[in-house]
C-alpha atoms as a PDB file:
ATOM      1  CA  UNK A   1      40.066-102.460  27.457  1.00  0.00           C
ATOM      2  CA  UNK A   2      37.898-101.407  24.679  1.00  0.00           C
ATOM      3  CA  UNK A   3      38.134 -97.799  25.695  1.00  0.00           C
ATOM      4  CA  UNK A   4      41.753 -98.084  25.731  1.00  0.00           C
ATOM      5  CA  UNK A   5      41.738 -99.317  22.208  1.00  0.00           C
ATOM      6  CA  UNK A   6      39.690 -96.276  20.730  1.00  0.00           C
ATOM      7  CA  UNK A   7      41.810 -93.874  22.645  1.00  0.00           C
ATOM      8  CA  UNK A   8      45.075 -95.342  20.807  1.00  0.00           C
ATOM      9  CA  UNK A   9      43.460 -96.090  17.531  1.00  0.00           C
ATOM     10  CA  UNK A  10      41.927 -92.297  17.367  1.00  0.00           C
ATOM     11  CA  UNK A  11      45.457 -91.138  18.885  1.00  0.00           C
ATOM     12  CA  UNK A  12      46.935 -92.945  15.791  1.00  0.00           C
ATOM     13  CA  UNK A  13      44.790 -91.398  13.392  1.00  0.00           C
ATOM     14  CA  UNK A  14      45.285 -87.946  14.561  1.00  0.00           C
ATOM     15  CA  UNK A  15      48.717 -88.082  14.540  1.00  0.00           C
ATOM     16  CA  UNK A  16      48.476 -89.219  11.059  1.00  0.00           C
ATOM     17  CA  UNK A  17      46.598 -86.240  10.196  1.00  0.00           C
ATOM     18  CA  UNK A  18      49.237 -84.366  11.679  1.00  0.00           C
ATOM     19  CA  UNK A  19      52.150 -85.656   9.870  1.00  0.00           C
ATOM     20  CA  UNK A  20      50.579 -85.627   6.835  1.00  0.00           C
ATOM     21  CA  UNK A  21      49.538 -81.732   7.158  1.00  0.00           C
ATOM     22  CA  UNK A  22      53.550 -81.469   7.538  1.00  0.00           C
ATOM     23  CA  UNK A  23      54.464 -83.837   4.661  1.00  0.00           C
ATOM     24  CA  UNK A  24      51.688 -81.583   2.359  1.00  0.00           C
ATOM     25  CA  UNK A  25      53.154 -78.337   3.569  1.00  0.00           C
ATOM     26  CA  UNK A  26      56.677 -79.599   2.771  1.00  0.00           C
ATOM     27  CA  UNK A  27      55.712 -80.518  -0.546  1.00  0.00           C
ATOM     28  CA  UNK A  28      57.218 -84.297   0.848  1.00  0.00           C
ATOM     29  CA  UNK A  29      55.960 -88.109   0.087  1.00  0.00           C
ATOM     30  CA  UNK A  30      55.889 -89.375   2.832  1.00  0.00           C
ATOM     31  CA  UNK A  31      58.232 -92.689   1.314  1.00  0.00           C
ATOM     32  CA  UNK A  32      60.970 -90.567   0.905  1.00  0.00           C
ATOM     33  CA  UNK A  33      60.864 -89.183   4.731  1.00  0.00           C
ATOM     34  CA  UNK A  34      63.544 -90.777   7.084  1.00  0.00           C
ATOM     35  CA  UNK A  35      63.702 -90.473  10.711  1.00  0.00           C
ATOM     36  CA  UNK A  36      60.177 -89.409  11.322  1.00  0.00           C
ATOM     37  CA  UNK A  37      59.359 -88.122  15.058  1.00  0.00           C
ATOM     38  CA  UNK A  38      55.626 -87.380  16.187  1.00  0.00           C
ATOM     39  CA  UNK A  39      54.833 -86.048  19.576  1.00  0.00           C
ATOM     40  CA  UNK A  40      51.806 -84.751  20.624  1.00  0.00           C
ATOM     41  CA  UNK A  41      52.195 -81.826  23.222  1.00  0.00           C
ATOM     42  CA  UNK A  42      51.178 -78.685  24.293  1.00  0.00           C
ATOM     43  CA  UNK A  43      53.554 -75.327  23.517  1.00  0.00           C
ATOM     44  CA  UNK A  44      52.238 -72.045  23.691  1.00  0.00           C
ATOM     45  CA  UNK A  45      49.030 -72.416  24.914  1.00  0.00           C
ATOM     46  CA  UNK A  46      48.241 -74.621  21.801  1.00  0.00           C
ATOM     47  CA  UNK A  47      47.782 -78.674  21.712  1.00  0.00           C
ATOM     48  CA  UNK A  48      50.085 -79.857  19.241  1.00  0.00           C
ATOM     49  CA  UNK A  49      51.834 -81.806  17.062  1.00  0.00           C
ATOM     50  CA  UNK A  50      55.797 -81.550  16.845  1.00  0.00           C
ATOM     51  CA  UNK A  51      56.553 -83.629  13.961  1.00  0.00           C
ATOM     52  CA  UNK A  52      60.838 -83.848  12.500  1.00  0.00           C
ATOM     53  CA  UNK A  53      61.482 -85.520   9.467  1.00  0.00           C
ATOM     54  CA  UNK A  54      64.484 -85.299   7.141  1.00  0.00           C
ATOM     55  CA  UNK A  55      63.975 -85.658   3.096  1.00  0.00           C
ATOM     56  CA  UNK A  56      66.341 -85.194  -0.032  1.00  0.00           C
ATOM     57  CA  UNK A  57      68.912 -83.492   2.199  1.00  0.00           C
ATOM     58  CA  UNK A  58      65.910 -81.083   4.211  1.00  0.00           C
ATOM     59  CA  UNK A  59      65.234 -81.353   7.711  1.00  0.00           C
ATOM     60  CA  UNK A  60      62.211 -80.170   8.654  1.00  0.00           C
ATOM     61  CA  UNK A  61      60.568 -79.234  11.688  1.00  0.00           C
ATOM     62  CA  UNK A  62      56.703 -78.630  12.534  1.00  0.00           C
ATOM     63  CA  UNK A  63      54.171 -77.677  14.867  1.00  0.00           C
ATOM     64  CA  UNK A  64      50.763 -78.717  13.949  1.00  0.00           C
ATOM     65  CA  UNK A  65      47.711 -77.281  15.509  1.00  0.00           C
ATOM     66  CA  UNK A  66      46.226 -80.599  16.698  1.00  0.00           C
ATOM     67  CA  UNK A  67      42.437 -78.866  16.618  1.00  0.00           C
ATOM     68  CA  UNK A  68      42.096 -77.938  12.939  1.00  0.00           C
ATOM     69  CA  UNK A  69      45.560 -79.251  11.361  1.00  0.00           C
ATOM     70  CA  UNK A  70      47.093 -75.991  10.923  1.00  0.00           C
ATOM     71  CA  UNK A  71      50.600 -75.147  10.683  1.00  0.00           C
ATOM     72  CA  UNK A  72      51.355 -73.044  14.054  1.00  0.00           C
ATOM     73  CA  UNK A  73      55.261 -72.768  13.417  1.00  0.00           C
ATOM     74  CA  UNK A  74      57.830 -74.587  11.304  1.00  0.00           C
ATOM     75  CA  UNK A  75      61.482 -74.736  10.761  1.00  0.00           C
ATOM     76  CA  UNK A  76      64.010 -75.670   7.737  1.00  0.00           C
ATOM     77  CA  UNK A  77      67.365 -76.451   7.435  1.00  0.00           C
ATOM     78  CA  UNK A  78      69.268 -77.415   4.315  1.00  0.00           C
ATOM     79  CA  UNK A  79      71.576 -80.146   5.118  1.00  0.00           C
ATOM     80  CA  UNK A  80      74.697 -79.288   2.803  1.00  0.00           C
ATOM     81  CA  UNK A  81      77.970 -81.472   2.630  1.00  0.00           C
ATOM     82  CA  UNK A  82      79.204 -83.434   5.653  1.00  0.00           C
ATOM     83  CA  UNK A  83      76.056 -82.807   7.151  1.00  0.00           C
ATOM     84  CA  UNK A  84      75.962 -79.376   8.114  1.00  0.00           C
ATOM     85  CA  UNK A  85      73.324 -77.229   8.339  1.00  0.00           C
ATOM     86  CA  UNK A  86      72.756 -74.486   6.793  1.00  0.00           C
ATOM     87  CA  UNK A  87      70.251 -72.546   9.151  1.00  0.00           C
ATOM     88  CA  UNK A  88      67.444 -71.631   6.461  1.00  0.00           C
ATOM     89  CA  UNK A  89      64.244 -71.145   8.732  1.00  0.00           C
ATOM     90  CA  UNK A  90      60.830 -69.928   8.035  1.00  0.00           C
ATOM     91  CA  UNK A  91      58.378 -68.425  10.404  1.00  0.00           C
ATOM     92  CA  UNK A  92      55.757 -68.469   7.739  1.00  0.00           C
ATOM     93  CA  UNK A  93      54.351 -71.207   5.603  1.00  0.00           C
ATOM     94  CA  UNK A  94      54.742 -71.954   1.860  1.00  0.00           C
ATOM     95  CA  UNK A  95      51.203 -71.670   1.258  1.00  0.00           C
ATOM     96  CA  UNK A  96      51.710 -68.303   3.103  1.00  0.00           C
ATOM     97  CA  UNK A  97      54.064 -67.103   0.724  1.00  0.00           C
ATOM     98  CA  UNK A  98      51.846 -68.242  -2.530  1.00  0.00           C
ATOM     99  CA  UNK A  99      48.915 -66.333  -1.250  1.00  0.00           C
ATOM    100  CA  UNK A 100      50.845 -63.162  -0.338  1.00  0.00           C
ATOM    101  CA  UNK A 101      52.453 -63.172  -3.832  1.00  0.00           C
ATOM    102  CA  UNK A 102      48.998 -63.677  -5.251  1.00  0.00           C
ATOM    103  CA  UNK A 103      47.813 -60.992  -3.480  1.00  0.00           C
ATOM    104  CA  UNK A 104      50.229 -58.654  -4.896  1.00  0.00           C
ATOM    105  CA  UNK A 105      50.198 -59.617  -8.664  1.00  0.00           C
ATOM    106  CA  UNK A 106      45.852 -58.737  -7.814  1.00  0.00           C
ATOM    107  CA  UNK A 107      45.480 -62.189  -9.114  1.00  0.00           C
ATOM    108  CA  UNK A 108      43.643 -65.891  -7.376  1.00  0.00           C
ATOM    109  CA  UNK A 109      45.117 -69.416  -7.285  1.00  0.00           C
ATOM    110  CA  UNK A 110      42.015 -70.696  -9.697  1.00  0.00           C
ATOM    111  CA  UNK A 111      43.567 -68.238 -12.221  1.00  0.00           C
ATOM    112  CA  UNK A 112      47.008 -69.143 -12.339  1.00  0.00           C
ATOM    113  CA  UNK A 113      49.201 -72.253 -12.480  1.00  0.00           C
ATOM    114  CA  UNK A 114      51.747 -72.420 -10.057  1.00  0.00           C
ATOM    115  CA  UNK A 115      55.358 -73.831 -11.798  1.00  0.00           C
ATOM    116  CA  UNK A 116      57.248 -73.737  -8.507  1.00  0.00           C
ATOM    117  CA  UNK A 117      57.450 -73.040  -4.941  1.00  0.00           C
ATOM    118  CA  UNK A 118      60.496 -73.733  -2.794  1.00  0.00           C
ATOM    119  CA  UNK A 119      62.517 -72.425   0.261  1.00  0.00           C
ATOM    120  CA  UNK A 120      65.886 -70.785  -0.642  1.00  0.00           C
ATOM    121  CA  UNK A 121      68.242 -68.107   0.559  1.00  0.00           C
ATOM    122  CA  UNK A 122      68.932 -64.531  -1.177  1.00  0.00           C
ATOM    123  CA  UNK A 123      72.028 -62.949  -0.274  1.00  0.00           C
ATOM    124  CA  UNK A 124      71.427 -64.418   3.088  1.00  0.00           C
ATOM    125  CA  UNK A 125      67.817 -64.064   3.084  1.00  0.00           C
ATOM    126  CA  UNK A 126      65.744 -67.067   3.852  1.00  0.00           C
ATOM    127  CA  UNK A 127      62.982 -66.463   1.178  1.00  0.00           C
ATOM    128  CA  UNK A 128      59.726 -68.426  -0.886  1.00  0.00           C
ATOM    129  CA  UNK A 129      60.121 -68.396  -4.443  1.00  0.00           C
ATOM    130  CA  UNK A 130      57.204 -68.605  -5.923  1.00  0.00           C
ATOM    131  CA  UNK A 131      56.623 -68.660  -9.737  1.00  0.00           C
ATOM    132  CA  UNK A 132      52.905 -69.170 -11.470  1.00  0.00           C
ATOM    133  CA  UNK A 133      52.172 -68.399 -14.972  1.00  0.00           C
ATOM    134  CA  UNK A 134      48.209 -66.404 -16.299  1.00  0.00           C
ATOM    135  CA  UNK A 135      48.391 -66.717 -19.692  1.00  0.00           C
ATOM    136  CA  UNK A 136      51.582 -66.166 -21.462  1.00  0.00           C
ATOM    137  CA  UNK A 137      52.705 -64.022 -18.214  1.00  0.00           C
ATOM    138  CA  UNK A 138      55.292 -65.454 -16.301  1.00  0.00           C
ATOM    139  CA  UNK A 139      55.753 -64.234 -12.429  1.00  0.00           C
ATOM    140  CA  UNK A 140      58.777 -64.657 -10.416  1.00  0.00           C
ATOM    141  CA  UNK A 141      58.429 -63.614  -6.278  1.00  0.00           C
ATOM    142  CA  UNK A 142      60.689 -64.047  -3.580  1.00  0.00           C
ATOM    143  CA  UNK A 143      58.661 -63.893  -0.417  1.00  0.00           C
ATOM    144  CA  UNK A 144      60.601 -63.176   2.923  1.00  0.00           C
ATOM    145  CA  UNK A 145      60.199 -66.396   4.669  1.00  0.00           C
ATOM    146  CA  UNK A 146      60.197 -64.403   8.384  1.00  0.00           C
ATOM    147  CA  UNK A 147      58.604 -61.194   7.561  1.00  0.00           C
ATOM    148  CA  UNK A 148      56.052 -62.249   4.203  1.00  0.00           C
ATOM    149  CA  UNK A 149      57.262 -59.176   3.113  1.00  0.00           C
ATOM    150  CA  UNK A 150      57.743 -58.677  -1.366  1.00  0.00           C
ATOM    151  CA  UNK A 151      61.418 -59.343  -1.387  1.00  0.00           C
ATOM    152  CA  UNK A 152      61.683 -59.061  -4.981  1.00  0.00           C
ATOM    153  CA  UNK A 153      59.125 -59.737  -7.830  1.00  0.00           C
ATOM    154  CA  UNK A 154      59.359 -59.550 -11.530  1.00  0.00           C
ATOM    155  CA  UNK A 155      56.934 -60.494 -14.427  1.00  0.00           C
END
């Protein structure tokens, strides 16, 4: 019985871990979520996490490495009037995108302050935009949300 109890209670706790690395990654408190599903499995030769939520008209979708925590795959889809989707999807992460657009301007997270992050289309696109200020230098990136590639940029 007592074994029993410590395989639920650490079950609980990494499940936790789990949905919160989704919540973080969405840039989501957790109070606002509605119609949060956890289920541990194993997809693509990886343990994890499948986590759904839906928040401030977003669902979201998430596989979470159950090892380290890691985001293996996600998916996002505006919910827009009536409650259709929209179809936005990303096959990277938003903390992809920030460090890709980093990267590019030659500059590190400890020297900037990041003003905003989100998920949006561009003429159809589904890209990151990622603004972050250095000084009195603004930058604006759009990150390709499938590819990472620069999709535009502009300081």
């Amino acid at each position: 019985m007592k074994t029993a109890f410590t395989v639920l209670c650490s079950l609980a706790i990494l499940t936790a871990v789990g949905t919160g690395t989704a919540f973080a990654d969405a840039g989501v408190d957790p109070v606002a979520a509605e119609n949060v599903r956890t289920e541990f499995d194993f997809e693509q030769g990886h343990f994890i996490y499948d986590v759904e939520f839906a928040a401030k008209g977003t669902e979201y979708g998430y596989w979470i490495q159950a090892s380290d925590g890691s985001v293996v795959k996600k998916k996002i889809e505006l919910i827009g009037a009536g409650g259709s989707k929209t179809g936005i999807t990303a096959a990277i992460t938003q903390k992809d995108a920030r460090k890709i657009a980093l990267q590019d301007a030659g500059l590190t997270e400890a020297e900037v302050s990041i003003s905003s992050e989100k998920l949006d289309t561009e003429n159809g696109v589904a890209v990151y935009e990622v603004d972050f200020v250095k000084g009195n230098v603004k930058y604006e990136y759009d990150i390709n949300a499938t590819t990472g590639a620069v999709y535009s940029k502009s300081s």
